[in-house]
Protein backbone atom coordinates (compact mmCIF):
# COMPACT_ATOMS: atom_id res chain seq x y z
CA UNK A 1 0.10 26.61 -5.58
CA UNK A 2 -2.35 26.20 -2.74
CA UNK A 3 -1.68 24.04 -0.06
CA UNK A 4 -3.45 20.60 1.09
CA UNK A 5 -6.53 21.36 3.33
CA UNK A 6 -6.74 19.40 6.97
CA UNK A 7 -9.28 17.21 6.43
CA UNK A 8 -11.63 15.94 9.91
CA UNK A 9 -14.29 13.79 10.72
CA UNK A 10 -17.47 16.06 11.17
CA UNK A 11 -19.88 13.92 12.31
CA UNK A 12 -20.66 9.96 13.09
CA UNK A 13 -23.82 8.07 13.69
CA UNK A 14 -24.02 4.28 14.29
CA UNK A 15 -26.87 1.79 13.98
CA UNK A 16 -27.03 -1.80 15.28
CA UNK A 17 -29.75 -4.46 14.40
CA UNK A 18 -32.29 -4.76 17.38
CA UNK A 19 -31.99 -8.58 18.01
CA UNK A 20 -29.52 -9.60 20.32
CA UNK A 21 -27.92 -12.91 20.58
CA UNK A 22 -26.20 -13.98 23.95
CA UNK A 23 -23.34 -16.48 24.34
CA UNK A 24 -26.57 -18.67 26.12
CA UNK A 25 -28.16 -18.55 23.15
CA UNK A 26 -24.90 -20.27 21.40
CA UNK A 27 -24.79 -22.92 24.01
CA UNK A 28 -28.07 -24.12 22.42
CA UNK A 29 -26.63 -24.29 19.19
CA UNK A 30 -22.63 -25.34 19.24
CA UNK A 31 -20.99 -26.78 21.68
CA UNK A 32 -19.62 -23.76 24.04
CA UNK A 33 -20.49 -21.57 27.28
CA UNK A 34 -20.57 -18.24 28.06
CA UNK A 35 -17.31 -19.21 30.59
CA UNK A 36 -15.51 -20.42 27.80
CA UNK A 37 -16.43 -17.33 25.03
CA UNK A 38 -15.87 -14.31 27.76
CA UNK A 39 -12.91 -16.11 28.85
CA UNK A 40 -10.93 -16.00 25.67
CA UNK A 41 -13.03 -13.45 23.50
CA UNK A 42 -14.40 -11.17 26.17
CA UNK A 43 -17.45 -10.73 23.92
CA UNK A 44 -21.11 -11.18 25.61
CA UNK A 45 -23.50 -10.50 22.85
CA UNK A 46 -23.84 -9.64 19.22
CA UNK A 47 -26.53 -8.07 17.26
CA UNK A 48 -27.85 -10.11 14.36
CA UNK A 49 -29.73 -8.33 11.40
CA UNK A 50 -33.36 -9.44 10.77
CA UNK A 51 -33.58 -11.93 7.72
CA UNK A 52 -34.92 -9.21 5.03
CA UNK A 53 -32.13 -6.54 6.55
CA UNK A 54 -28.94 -6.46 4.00
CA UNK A 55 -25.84 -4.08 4.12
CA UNK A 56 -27.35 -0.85 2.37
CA UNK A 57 -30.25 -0.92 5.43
CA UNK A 58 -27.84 -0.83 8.15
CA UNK A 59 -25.77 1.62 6.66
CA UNK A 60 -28.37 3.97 5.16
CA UNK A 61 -29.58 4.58 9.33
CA UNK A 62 -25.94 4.97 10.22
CA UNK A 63 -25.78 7.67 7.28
CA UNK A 64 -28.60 9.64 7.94
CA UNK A 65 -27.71 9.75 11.89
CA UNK A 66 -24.01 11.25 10.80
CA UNK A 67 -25.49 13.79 8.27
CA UNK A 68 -28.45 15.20 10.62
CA UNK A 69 -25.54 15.60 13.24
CA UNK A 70 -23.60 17.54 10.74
CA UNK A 71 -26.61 19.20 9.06
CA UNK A 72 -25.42 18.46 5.94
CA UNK A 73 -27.57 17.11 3.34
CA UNK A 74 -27.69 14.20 1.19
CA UNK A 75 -27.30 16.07 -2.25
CA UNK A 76 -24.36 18.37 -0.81
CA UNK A 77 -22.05 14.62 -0.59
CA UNK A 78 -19.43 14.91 -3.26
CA UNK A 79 -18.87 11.13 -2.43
CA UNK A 80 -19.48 7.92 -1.01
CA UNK A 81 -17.47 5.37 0.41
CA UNK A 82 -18.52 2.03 1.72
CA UNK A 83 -16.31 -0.56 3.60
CA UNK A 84 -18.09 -4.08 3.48
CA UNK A 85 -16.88 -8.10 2.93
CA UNK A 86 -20.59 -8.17 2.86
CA UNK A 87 -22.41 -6.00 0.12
CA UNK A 88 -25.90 -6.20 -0.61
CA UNK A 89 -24.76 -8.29 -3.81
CA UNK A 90 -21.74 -8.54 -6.10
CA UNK A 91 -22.40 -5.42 -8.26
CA UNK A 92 -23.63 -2.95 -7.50
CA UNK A 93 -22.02 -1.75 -5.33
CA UNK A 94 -23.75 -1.51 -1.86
CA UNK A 95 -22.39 2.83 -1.99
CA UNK A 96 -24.22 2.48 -4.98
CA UNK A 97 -27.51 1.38 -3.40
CA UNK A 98 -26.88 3.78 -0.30
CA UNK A 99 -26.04 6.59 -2.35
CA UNK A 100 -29.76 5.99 -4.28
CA UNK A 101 -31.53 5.43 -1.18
CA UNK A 102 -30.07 8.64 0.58
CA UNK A 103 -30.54 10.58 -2.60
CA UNK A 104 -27.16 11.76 -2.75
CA UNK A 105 -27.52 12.41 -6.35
CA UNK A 106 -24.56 13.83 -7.12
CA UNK A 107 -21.96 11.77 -4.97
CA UNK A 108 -19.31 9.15 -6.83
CA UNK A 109 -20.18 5.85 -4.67
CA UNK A 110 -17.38 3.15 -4.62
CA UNK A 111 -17.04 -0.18 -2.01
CA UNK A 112 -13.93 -0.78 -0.04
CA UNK A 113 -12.89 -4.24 0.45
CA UNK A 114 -10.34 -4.28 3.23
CA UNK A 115 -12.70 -6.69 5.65
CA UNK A 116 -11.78 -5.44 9.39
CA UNK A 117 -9.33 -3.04 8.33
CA UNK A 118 -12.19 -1.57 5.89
CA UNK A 119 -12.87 1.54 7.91
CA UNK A 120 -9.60 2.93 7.99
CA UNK A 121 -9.06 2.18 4.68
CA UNK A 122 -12.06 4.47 3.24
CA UNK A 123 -11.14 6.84 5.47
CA UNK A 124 -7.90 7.28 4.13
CA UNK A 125 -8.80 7.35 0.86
CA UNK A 126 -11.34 9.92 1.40
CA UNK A 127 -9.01 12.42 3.03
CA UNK A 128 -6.68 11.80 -0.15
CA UNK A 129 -9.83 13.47 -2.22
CA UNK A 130 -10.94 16.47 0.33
CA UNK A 131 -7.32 17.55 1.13
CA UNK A 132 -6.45 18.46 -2.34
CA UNK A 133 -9.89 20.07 -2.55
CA UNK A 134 -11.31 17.57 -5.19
CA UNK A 135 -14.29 16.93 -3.04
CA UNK A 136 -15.22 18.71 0.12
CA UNK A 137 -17.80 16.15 1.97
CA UNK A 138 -16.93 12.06 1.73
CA UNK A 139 -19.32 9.91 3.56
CA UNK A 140 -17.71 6.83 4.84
CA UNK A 141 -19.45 3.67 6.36
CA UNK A 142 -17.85 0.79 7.31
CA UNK A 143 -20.79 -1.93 7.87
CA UNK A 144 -21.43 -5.94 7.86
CA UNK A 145 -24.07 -8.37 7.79
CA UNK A 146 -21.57 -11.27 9.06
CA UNK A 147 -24.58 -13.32 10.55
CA UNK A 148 -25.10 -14.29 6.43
CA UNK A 149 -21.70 -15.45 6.45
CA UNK A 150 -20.92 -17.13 9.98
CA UNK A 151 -21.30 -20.58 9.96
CA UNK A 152 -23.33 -21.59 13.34
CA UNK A 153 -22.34 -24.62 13.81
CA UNK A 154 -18.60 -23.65 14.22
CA UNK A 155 -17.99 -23.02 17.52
CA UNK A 156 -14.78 -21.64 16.85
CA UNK A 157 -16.17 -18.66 14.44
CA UNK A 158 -20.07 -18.38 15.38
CA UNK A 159 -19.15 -16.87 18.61
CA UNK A 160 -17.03 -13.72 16.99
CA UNK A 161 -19.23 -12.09 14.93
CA UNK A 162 -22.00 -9.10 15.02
CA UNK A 163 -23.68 -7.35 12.69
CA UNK A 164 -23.92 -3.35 12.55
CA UNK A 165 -22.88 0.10 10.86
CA UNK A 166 -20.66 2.80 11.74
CA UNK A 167 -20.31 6.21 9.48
CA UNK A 168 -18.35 9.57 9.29
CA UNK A 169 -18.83 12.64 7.52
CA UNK A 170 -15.27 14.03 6.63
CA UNK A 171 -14.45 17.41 5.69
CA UNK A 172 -12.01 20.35 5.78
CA UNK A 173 -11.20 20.93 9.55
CA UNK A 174 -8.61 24.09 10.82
CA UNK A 175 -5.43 23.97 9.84
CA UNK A 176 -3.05 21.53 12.14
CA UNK A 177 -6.55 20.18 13.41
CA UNK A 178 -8.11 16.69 11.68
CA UNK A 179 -5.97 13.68 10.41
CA UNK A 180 -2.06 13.96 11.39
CA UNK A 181 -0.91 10.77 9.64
CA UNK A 182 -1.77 7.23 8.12
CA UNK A 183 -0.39 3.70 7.86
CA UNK A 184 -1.73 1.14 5.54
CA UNK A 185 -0.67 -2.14 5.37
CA UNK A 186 -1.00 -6.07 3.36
CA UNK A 187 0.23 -8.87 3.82
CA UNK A 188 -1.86 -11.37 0.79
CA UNK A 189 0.11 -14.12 1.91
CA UNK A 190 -1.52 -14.56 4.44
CA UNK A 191 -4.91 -14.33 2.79
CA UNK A 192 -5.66 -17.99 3.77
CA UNK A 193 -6.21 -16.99 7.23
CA UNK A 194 -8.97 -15.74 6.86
CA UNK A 195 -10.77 -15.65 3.79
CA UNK A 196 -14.65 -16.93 2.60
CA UNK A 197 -13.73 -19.22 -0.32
CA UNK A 198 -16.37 -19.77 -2.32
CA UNK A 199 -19.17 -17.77 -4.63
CA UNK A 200 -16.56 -15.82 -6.53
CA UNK A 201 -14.47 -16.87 -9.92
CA UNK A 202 -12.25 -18.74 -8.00
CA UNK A 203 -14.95 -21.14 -6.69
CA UNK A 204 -17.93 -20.28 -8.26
CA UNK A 205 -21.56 -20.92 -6.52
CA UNK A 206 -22.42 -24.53 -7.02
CA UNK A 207 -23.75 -27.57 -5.00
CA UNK A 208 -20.48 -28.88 -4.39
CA UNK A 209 -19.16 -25.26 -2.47
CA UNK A 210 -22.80 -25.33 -0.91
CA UNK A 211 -22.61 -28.96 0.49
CA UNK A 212 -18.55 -28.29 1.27
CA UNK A 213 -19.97 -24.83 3.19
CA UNK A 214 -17.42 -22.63 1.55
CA UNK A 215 -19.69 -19.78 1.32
CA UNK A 216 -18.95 -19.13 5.46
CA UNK A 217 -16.16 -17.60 6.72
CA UNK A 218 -13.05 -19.99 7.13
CA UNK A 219 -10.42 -18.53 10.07
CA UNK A 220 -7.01 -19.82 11.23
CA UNK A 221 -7.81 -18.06 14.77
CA UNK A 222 -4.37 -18.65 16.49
CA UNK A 223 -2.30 -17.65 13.48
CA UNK A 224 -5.00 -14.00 13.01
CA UNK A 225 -4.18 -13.48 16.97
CA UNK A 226 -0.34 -13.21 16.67
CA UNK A 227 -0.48 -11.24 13.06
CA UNK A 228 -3.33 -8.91 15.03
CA UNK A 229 -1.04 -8.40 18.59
CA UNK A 230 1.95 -7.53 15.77
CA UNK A 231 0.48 -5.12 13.65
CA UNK A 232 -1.78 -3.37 16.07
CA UNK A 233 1.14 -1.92 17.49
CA UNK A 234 3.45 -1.65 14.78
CA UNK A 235 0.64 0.29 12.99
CA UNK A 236 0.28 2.84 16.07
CA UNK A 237 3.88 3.10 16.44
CA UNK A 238 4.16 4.40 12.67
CA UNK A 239 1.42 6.84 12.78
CA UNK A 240 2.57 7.99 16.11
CA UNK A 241 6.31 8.21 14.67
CA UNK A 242 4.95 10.46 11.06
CA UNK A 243 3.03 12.80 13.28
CA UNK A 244 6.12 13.32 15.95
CA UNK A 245 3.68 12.66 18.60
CA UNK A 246 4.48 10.37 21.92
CA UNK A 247 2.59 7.43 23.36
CA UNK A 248 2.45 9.40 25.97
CA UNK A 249 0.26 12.04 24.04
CA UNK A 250 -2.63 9.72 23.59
CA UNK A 251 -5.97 10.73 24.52
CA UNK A 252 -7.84 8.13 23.10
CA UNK A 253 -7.32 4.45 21.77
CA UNK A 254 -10.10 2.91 18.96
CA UNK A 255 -9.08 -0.21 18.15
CA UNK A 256 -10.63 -2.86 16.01
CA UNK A 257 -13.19 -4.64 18.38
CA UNK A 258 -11.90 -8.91 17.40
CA UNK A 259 -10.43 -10.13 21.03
CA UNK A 260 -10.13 -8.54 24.41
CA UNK A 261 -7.01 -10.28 24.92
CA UNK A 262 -5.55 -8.23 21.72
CA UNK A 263 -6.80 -4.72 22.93
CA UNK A 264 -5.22 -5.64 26.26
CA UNK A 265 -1.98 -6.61 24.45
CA UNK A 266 -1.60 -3.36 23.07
CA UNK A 267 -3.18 -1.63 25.36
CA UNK A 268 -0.05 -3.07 27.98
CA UNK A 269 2.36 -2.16 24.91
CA UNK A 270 1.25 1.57 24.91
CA UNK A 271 1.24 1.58 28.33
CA UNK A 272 -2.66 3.55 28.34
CA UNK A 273 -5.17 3.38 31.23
CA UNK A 274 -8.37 1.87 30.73
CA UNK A 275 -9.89 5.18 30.56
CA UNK A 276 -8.12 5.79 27.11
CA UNK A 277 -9.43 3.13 25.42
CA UNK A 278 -12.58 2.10 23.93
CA UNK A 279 -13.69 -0.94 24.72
CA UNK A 280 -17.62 -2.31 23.24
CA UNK A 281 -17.07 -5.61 21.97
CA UNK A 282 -18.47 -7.22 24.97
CA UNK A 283 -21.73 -5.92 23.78
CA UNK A 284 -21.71 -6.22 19.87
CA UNK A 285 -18.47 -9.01 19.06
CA UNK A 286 -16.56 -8.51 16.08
CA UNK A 287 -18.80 -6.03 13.24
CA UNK A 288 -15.60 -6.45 10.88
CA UNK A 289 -15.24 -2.80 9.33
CA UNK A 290 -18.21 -1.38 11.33
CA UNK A 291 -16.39 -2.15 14.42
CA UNK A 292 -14.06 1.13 14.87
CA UNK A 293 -16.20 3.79 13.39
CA UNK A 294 -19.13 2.02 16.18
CA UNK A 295 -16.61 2.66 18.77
CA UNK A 296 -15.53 5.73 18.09
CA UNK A 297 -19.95 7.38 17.91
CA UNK A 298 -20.33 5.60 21.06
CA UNK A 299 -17.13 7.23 22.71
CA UNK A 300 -18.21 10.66 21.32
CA UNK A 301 -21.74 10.55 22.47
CA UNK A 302 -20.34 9.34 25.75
CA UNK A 303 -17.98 12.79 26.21
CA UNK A 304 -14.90 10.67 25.94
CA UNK A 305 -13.67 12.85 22.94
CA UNK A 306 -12.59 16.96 23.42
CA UNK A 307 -11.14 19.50 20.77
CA UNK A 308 -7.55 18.94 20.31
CA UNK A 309 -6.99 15.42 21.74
CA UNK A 310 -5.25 13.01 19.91
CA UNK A 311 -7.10 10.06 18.81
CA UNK A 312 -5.59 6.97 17.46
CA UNK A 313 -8.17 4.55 15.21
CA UNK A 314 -5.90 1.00 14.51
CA UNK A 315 -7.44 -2.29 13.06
CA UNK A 316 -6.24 -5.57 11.08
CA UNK A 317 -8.12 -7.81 9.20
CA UNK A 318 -8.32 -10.24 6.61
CA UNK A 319 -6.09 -9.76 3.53
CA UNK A 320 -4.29 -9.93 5.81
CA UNK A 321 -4.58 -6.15 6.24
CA UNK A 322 -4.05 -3.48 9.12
CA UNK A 323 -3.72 0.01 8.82
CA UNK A 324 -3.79 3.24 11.87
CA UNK A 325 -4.92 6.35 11.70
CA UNK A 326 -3.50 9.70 13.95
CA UNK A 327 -6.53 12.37 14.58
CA UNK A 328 -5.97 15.96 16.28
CA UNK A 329 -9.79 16.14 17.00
CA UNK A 330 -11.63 18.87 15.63
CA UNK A 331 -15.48 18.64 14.48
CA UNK A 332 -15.49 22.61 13.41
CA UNK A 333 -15.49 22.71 9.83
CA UNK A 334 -13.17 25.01 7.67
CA UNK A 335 -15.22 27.77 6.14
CA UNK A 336 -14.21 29.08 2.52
């Protein structure tokens, strides 16, 4: 019986909206100051999509970035993946738009619901498809329009969240190179936390969830910050633990960009230097599930990333969900 194949990611491309919304442009709209965000969020800036920009737009330039990197084309994708909490619409499914406006003909196209943790959820599932040689090339984007969902004239929400698109091309890498281990988690109890009640069969779309503005995201911030400082490092310590592999052996950290005060938490826990962890959400604020896979383009067009380091990718999100991911990096692709 043949073995599983090591499965990689090949290639990433980002793409963020051009306009740019400072925390002095929130002081004109919600009580707040730029003091008062930086201080406890560390974020600057986000990048807001332009009113006739959805989902599928942000993530179709992220996609074609990743495949002209890889020169791999659209019709050679054996699937799709897309991590959103905000598709294009209901059904269908925003892969399903992005896989017609690629022209990836022949690629299955599914969303991913995991909200931050949506990144490292696709890209788990994808490997699970390439590694028994199902598939051999799964395009995963984690993206968000959260502007359409933030509710500006919460001060304690409007000043999180960013819009933008991160995606990788996986594929069969060398053997022992690619994705060591994973660690998925839930906790739905603690869905409440963070959740955006209304417009599906629970609450349905009507005046009353307009007026009561349940179609905006609702957040229990303190309670999110201890379940995030908890399961950002019991999520590293498991895929570090499956993969035999020491703190110590960390290259590189890519964490879910929500709080600098979380990074730093686990940043002190793993005992890393700055220059082993990326660090952008001063510039872009929380992107949800196009946070990490941001991150982790920007780190690779800055040089930060070699062959053969070890590259941990950890998130958590609402759900409540977290999950980590242990790479060996390799971009070289296995030839058959």
């Amino acid at each position: 019986m043949r073995g599983l194949r090591s499965v990689g990611i090949l290639s990433t491309g980002s793409y963020t909206p051009e306009r740019v919304l400072t925390n002095a442009d929130l002081e004109k709209m919600v009580d707040t100051s730029d003091e008062w965000v930086v201080t406890r969020t560390g974020i600057r800036e986000r990048r807001i999509s332009a009113p006739e920009q959805a989902s599928s737009d942000l993530a179709l330039e992220a996609a074609k970035i990743a495949l002209e990197k890889a020169q791999v084309r659209p019709g050679e994708l054996d699937m799709i993946i897309v991590a959103t909490v905000t598709p294009d619409m209901m059904f269908p499914s925003t892969a399903c738009i992005l896989q017609d406006k690629l022209g990836a003909a022949k690629a299955a196209a599914m969303d991913v619901s995991a909200a931050c943790t949506g990144f490292l959820y696709g890209i788990t599932t994808a490997s699970q498809f390439i590694a028994n040689g199902l598939y051999r090339y799964v395009l995963v984007v984690g993206v968000e329009c959260l502007s359409k969902i933030t509710d500006y004239t919460d001060r304690n929400t409007c000043v999180l969240f960013g819009d933008g698109a991160g995606a990788a091309l996986l594929g069969p890498v060398e053997q022992g190179m690619g994705f060591l281990a994973f660690d998925l988690g839930a906790d739905g109890s603690g869905g409440p936390l963070l959740s955006l009640p209304g417009g599906g069969s629970r609450l349905p779309a009507s005046s009353e969830t307009v007026e009561q503005r349940q179609h905006y995201i609702s957040m229990a911030g303190s309670e999110v910050f201890k379940f995030a400082v908890k399961v950002m490092n019991s999520a590293t310590e498991a895929v570090l633990e499956k993969a035999g592999i020491s703190k110590e052996e960390i290259d590189l950290m890519v964490p879910h960009q929500a709080n600098r005060r979380i990074i730093d938490a686990a940043v002190k826990r793993f005992g890393l230097s700055e220059e082993k962890v990326v660090i952008n959400l001063d510039r872009y604020g929380n992107m949800s599930s196009a946070s990490i896979p941001v991150a982790l383009d920007e780190a690779i067009e800055a040089g930060r990333l070699k062959e053969g380091d070890n590259v941990v990718l950890v998130g958590f999100g609402g759900g409540l969900t977290w999950g980590a991911a242990l790479c060996k990096w390799s971009t070289r692709e296995a030839k058959e």
